[in-house]
Protein backbone atom coordinates (compact mmCIF):
# COMPACT_ATOMS: atom_id res chain seq x y z
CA UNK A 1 -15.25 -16.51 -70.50
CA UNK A 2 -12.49 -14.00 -71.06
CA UNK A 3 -12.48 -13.96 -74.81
CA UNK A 4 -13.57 -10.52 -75.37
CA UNK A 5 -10.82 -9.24 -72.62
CA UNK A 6 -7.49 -7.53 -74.52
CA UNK A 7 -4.39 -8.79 -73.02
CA UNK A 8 -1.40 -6.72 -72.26
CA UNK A 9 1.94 -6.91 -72.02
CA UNK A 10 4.20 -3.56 -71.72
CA UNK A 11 8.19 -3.33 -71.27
CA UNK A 12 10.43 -0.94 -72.35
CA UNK A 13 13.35 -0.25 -74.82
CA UNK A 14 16.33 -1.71 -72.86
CA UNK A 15 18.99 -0.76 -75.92
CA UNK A 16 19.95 -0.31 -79.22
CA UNK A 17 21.26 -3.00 -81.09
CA UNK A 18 24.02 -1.65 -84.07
CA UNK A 19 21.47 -2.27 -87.05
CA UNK A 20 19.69 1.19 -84.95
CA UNK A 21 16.70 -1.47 -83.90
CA UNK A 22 15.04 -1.21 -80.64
CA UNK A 23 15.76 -4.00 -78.03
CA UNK A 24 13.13 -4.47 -75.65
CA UNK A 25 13.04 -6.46 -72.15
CA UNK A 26 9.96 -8.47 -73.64
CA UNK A 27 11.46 -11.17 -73.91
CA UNK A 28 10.17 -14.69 -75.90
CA UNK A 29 9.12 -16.49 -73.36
CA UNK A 30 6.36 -13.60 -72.30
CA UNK A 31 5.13 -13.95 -76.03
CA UNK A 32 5.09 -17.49 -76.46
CA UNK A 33 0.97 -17.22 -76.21
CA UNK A 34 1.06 -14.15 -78.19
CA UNK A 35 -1.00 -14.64 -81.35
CA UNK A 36 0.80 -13.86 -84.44
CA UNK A 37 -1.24 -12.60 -86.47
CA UNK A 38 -2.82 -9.16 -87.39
CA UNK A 39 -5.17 -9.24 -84.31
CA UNK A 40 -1.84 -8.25 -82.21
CA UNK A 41 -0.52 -4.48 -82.14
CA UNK A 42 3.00 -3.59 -81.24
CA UNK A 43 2.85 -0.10 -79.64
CA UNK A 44 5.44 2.37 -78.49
CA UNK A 45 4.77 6.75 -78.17
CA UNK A 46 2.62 7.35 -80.78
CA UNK A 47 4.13 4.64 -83.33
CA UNK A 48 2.05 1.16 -83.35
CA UNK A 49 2.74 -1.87 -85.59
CA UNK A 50 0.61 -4.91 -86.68
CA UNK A 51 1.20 -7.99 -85.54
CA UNK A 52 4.98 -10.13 -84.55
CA UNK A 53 6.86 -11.45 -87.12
CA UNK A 54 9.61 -13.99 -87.03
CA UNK A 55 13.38 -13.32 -88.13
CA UNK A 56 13.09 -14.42 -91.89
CA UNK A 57 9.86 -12.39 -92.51
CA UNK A 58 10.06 -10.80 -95.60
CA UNK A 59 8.40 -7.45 -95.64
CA UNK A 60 9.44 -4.98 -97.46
CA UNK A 61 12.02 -1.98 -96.89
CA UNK A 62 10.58 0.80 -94.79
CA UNK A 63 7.77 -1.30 -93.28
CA UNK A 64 7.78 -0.86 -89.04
CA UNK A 65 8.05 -3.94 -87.57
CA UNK A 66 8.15 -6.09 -84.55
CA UNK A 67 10.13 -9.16 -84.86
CA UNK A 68 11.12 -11.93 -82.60
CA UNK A 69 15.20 -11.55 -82.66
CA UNK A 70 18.32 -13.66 -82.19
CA UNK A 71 18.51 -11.18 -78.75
CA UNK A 72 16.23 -13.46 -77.13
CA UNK A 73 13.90 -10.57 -76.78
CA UNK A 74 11.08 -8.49 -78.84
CA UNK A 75 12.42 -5.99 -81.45
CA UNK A 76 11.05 -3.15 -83.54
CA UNK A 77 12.84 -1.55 -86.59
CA UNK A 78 12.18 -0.25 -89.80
CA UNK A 79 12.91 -3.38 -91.98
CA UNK A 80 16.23 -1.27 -93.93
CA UNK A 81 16.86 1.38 -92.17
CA UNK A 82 17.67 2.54 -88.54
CA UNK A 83 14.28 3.28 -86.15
CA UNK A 84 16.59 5.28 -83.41
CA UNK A 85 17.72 7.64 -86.14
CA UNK A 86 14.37 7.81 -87.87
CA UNK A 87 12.04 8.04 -85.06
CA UNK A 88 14.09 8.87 -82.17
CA UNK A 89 13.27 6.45 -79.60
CA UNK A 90 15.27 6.63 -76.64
CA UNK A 91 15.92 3.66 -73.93
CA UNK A 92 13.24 3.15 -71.51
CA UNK A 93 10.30 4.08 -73.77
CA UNK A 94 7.38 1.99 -73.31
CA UNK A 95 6.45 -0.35 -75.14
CA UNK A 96 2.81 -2.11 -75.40
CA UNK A 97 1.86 -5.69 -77.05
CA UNK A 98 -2.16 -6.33 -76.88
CA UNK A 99 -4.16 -8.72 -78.57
């Protein structure tokens, strides 16, 4: 029962951390049933992202990504780069996690 129903969780960019990632108020305990795998989108204005990665993931430069960070909380960044200057997300932008 229930398996075919999306779950949601939705938060908002709290800050910017100095690398230019976004901080959100997600924080790990929330996602500790999360899935992580590709069946999980990361979602946030019109940007999404596929699936939550851990610190040490390894993708590539310029890939958008969710991560879980040493904040405690959710993050999203461009793996190289700064996501507030490239994108322009400001503090309390919604953000949406469904699987």
């Amino acid at each position: 029962m229930g398996e075919n129903v999306a779950s949601t969780i939705e938060g908002k960019v709290a800050s910017i951390n100095g690398a230019g990632d976004l901080v959100t108020d997600i924080d790990s305990a929330k996602l500790s049933d999360v899935p992580r795998d590709q069946s999980v989108s990361v979602s946030f204005g019109p940007h999404e992202t596929i699936g939550i990665h851990e610190k040490n993931h390894g993708e590539p430069d310029s890939t958008l990504i969710a991560i879980l960070g040493d904040s405690g909380f959710l993050e999203i960044g461009i793996v190289g780069m700064s996501i507030n200057e490239m994108l322009g997300i400001d503090v309390g932008t919604t953000i949406t996690v469904k699987w």
